[in-house]
C-alpha atoms as a PDB file:
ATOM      1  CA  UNK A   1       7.530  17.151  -4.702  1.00  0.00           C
ATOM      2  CA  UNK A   2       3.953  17.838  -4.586  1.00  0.00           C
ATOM      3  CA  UNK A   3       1.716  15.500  -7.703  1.00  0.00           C
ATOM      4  CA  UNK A   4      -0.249  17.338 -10.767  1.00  0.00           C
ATOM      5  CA  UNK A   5      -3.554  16.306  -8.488  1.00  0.00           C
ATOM      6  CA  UNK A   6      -2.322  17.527  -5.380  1.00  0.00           C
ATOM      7  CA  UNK A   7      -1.521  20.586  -6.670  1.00  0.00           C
ATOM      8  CA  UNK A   8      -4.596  20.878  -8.913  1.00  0.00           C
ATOM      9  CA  UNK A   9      -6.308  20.145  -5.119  1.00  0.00           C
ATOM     10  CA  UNK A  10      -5.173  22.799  -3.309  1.00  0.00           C
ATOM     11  CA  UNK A  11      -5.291  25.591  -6.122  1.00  0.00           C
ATOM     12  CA  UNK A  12      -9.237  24.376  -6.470  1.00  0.00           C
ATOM     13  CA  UNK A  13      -9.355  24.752  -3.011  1.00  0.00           C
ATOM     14  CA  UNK A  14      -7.572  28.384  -2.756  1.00  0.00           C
ATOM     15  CA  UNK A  15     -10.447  29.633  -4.385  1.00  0.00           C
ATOM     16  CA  UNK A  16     -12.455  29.314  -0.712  1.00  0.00           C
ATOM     17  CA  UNK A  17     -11.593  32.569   0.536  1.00  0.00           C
ATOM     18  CA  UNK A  18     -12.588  34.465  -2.827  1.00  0.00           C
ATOM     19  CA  UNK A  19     -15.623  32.376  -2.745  1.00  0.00           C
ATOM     20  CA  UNK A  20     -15.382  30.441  -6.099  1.00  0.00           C
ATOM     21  CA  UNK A  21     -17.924  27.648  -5.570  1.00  0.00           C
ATOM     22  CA  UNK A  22     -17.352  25.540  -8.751  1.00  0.00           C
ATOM     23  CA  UNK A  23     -17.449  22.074  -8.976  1.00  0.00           C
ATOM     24  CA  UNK A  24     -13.981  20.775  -9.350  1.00  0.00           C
ATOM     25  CA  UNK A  25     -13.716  17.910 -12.263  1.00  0.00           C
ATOM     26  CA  UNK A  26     -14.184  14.875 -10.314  1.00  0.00           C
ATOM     27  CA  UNK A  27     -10.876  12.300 -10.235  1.00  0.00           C
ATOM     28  CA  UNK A  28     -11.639   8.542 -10.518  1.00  0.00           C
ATOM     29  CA  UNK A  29     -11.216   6.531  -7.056  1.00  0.00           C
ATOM     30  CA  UNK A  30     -10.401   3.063  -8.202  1.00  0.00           C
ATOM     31  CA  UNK A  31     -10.961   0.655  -5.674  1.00  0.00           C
ATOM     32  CA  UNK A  32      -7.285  -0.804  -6.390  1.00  0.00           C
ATOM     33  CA  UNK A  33      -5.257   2.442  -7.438  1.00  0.00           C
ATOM     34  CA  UNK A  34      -1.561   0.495  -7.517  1.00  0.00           C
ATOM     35  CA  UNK A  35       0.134  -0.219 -10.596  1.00  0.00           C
ATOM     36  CA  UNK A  36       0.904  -3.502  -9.758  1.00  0.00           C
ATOM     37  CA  UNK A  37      -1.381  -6.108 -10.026  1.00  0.00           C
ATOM     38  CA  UNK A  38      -3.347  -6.696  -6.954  1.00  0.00           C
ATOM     39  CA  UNK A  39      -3.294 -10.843  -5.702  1.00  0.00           C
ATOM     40  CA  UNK A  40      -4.333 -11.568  -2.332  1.00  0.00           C
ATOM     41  CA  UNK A  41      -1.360 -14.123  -1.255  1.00  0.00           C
ATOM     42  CA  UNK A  42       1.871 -14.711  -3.292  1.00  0.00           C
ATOM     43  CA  UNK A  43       1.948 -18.456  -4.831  1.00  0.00           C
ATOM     44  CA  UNK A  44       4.663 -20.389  -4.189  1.00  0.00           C
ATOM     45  CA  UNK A  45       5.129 -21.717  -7.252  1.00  0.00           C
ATOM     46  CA  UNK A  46       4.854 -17.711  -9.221  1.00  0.00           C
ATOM     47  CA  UNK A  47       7.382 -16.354  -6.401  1.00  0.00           C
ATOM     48  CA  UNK A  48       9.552 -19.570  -6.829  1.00  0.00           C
ATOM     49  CA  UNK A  49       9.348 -19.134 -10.355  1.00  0.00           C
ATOM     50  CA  UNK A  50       8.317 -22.909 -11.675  1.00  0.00           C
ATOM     51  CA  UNK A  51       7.876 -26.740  -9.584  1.00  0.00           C
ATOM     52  CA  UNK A  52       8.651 -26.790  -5.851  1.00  0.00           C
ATOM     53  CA  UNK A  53      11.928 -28.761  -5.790  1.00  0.00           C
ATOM     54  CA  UNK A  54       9.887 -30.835  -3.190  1.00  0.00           C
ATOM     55  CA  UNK A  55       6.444 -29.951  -1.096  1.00  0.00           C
ATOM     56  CA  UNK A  56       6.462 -26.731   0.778  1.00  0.00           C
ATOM     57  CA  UNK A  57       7.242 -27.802   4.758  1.00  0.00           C
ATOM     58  CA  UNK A  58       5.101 -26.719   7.255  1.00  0.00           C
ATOM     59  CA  UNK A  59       6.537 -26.508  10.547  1.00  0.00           C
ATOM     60  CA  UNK A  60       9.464 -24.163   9.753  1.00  0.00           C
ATOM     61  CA  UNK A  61       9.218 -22.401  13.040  1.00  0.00           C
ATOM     62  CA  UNK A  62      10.515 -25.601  14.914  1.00  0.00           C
ATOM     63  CA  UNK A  63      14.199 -25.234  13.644  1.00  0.00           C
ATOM     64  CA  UNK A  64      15.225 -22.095  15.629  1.00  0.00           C
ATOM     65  CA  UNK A  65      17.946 -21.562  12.970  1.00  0.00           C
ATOM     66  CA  UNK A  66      15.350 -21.361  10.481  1.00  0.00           C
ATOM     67  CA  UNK A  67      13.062 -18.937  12.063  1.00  0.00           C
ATOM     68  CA  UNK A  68      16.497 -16.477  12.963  1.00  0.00           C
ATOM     69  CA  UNK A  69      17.111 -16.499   9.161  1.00  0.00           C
ATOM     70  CA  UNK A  70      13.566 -16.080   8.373  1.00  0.00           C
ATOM     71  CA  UNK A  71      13.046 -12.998  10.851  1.00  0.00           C
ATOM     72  CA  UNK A  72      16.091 -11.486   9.869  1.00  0.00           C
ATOM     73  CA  UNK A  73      15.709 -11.848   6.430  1.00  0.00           C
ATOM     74  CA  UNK A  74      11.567 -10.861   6.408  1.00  0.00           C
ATOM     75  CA  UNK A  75      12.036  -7.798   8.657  1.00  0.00           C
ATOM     76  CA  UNK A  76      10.980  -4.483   6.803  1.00  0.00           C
ATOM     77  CA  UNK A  77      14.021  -3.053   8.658  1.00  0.00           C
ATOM     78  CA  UNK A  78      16.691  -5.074   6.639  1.00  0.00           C
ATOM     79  CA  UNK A  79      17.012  -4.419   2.687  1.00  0.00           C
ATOM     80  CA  UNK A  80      16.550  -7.649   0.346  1.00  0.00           C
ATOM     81  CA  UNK A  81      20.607  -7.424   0.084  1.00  0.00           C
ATOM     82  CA  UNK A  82      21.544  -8.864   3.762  1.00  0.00           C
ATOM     83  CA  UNK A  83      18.899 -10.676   4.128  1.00  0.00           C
ATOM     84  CA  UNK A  84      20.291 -12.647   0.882  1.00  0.00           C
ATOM     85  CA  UNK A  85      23.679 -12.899   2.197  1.00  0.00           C
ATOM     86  CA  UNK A  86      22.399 -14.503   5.509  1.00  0.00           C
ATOM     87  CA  UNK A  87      20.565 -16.795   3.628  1.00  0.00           C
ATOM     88  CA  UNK A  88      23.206 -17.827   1.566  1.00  0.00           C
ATOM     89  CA  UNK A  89      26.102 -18.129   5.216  1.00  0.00           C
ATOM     90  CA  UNK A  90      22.662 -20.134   6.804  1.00  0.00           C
ATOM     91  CA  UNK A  91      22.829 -22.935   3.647  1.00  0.00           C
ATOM     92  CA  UNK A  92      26.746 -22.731   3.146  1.00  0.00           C
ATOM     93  CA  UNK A  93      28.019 -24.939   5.725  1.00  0.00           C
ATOM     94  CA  UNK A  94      24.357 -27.318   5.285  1.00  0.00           C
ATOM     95  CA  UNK A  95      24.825 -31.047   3.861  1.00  0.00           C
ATOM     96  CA  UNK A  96      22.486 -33.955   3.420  1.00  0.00           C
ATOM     97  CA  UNK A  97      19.512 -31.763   4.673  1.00  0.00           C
ATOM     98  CA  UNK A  98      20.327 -28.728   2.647  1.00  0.00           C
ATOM     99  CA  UNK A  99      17.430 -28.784   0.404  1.00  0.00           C
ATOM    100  CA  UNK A 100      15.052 -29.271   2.681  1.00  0.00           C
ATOM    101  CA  UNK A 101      16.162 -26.957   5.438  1.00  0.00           C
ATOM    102  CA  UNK A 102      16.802 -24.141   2.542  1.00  0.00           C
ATOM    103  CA  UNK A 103      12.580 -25.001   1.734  1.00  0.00           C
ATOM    104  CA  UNK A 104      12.125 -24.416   5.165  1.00  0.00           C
ATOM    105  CA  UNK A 105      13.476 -20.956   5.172  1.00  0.00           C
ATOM    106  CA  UNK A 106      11.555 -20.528   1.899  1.00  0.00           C
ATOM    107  CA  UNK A 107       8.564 -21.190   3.268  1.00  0.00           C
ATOM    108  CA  UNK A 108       8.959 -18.735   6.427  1.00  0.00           C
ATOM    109  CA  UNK A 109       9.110 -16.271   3.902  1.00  0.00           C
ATOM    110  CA  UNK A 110       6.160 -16.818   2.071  1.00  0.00           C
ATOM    111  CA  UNK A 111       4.610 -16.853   5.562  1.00  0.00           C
ATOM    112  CA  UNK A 112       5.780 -13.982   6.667  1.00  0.00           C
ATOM    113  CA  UNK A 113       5.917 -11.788   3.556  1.00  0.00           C
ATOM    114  CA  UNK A 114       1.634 -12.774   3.272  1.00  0.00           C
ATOM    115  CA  UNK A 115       1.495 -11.342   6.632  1.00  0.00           C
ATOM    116  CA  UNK A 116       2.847  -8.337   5.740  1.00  0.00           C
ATOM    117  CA  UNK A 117       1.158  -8.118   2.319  1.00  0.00           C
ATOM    118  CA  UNK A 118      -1.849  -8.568   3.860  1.00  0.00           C
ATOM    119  CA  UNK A 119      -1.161  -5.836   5.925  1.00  0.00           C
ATOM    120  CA  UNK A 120      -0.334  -3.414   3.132  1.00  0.00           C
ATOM    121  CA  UNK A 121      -3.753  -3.910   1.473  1.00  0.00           C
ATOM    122  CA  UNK A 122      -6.092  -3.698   4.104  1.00  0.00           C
ATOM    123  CA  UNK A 123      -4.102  -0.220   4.461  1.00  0.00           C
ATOM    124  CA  UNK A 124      -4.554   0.671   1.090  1.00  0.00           C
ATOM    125  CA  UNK A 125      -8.388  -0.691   1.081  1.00  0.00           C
ATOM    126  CA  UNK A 126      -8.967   1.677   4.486  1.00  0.00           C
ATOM    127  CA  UNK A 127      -7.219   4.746   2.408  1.00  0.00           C
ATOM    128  CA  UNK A 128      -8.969   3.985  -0.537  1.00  0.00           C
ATOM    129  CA  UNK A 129     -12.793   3.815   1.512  1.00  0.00           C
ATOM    130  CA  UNK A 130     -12.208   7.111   3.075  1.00  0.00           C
ATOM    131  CA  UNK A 131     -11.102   8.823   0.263  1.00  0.00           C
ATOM    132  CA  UNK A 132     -14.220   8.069  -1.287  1.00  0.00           C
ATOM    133  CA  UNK A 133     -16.440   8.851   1.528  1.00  0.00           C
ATOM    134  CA  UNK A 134     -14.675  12.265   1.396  1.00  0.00           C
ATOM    135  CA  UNK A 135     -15.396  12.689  -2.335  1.00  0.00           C
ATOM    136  CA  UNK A 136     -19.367  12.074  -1.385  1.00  0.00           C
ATOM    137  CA  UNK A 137     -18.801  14.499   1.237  1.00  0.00           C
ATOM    138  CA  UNK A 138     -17.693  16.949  -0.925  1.00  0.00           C
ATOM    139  CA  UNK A 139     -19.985  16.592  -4.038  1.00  0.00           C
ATOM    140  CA  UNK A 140     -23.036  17.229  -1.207  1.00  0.00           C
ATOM    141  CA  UNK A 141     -20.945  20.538  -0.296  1.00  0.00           C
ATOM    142  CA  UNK A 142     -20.965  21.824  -4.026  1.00  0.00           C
ATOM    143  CA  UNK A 143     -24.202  20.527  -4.913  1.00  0.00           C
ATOM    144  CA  UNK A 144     -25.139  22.698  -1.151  1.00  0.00           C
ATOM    145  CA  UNK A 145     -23.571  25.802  -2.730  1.00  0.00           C
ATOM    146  CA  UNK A 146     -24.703  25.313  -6.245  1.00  0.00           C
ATOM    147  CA  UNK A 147     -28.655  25.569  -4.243  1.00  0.00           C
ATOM    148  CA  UNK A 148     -27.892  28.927  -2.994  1.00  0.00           C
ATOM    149  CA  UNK A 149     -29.324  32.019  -4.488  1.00  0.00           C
ATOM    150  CA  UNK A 150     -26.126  33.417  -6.080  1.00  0.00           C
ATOM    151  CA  UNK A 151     -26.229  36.677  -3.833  1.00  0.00           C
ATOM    152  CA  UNK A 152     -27.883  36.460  -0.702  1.00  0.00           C
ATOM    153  CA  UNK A 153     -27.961  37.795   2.528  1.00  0.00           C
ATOM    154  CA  UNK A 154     -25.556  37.993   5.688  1.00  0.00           C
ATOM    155  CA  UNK A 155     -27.699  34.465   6.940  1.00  0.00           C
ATOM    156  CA  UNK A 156     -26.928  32.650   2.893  1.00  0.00           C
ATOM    157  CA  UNK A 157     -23.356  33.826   2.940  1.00  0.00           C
ATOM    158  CA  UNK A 158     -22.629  32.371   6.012  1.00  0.00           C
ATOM    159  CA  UNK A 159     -24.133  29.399   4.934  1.00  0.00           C
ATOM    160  CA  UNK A 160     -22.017  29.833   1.900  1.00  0.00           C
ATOM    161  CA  UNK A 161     -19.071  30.302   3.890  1.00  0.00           C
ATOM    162  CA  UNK A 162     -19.693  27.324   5.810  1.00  0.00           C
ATOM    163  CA  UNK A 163     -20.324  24.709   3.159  1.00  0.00           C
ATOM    164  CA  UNK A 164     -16.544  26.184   1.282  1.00  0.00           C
ATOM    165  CA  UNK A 165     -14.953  25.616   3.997  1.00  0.00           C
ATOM    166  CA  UNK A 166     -15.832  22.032   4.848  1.00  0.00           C
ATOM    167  CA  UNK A 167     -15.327  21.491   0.985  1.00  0.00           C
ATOM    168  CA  UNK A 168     -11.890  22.842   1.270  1.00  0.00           C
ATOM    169  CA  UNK A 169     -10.881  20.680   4.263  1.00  0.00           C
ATOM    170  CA  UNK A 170     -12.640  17.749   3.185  1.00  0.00           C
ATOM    171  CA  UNK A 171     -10.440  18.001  -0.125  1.00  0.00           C
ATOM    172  CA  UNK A 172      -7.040  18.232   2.042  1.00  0.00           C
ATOM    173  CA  UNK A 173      -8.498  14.888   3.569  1.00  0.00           C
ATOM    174  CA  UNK A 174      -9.131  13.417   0.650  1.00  0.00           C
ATOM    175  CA  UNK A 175      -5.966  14.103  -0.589  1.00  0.00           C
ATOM    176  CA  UNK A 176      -3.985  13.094   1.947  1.00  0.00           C
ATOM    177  CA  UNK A 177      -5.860   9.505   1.961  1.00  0.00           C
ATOM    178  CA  UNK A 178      -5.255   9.275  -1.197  1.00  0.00           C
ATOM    179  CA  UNK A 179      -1.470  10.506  -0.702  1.00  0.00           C
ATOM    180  CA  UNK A 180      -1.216   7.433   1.724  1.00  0.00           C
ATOM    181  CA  UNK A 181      -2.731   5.064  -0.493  1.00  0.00           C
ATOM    182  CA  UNK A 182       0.068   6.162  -2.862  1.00  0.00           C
ATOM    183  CA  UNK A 183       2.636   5.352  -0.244  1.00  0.00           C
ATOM    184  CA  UNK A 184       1.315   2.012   0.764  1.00  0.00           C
ATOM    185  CA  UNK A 185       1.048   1.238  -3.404  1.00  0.00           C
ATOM    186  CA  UNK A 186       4.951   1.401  -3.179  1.00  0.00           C
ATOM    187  CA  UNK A 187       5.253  -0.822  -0.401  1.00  0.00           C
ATOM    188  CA  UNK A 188       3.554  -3.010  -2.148  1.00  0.00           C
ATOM    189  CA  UNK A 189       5.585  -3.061  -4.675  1.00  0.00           C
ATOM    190  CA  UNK A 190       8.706  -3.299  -2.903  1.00  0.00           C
ATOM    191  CA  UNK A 191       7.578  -6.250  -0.771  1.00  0.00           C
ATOM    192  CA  UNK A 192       7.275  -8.195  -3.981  1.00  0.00           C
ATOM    193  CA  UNK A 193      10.654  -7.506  -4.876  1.00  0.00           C
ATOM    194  CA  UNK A 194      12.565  -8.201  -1.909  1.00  0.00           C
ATOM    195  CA  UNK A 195      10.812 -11.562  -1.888  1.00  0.00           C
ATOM    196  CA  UNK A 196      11.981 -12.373  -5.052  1.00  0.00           C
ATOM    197  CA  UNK A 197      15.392 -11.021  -4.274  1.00  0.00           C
ATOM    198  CA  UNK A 198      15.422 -13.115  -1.286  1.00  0.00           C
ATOM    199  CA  UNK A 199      13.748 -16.502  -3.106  1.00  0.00           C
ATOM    200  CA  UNK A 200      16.881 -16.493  -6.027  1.00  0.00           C
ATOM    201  CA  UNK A 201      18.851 -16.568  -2.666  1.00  0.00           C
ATOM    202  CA  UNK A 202      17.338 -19.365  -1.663  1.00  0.00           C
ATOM    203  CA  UNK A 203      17.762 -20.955  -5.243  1.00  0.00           C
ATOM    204  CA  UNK A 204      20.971 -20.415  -5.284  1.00  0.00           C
ATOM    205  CA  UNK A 205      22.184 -21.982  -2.147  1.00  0.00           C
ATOM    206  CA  UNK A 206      20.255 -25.245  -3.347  1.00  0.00           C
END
């Protein structure tokens, strides 16, 4: 389903071919357009929800049952809901060492689950910086149209011609950053939740 903006985009932009060179009302670009909040590296102790049961292990990778959990459970291929259940069949059968093997695992995640975070908003930064570079490129467009003489000859309504029709792709580009941005907002979000889905796993097999 197309969004109010996107529609309001391309109906602005429609107006090419009839030449209707008016400035569009300009949207605010905010550098961080997600709804969530935006934190550079989950905490342990917010994701965990309180006091490490005991200091976050670092070497996590070494136990090779570990790291399958941790993969399995961390790929963006598998939904929080398996990669719970395999965490809780990795710490069933665990004794002596179960609280410290089950930290292990929880600190793959964080590890991996920053990797991909950081992924995610270095997208939505990149989305975010060309959408605005677009937006300057179109505001010189209409403020080039708005200099015209409002009739002119074959030679000004080419020029005319030509400065609408970057405008109008320019827009779709815009857009479609900003579309992607969108997108990569809601992976954000989700990669919260599925940690925090996976962490209460975790917990509970303690």
């Amino acid at each position: 389903m197309l969004s109010h903006q996107r529609v309001r985009r391309l109906l602005s932009a429609s107006c090419l071919w009839i030449a209707c060179a008016a400035s569009t009302e300009a949207e605010e670009i905010r550098d961080w357009p997600c709804d969530a909040p935006l934190a550079e590296r989950y905490e342990p102790t917010q994701v965990w929800g309180g006091a490490l049961p005991r200091p976050l292990p670092e070497r996590w990778r070494d136990d090779a049952a570990v790291r399958e959990v941790v993969e399995f459970a961390a790929n963006p291929e598998n939904p929080p809901g398996p990669g719970a259940k395999r965490i809780a069949a990795f710490g069933a059968p665990l004794g002596a060492e179960r609280e410290e093997r089950l930290m292990m695992v929880f600190a793959g995640l964080l590890d991996q689950f920053n990797l991909l975070h950081g992924f995610v908003i270095e997208g939505v930064r990149d989305f975010v910086l060309r959408a605005k570079i677009l937006r300057e490129a179109i505001e010189r467009n209409e403020a080039a149209v708005a200099a015209l003489p409002p009739e002119g000859k074959a030679e000004v309504e080419t020029q005319r011609r030509g400065y609408l029709e970057a405008r109008f792709w320019d827009a779709r580009r815009m857009d479609d950053a900003l579309e992607e941005a969108e997108f990569l907002c809601r992976r954000y979000a989700y990669l919260d939740e599925k940690l925090r889905r996976l962490t209460e796993a975790v917990r509970s097999a303690l």
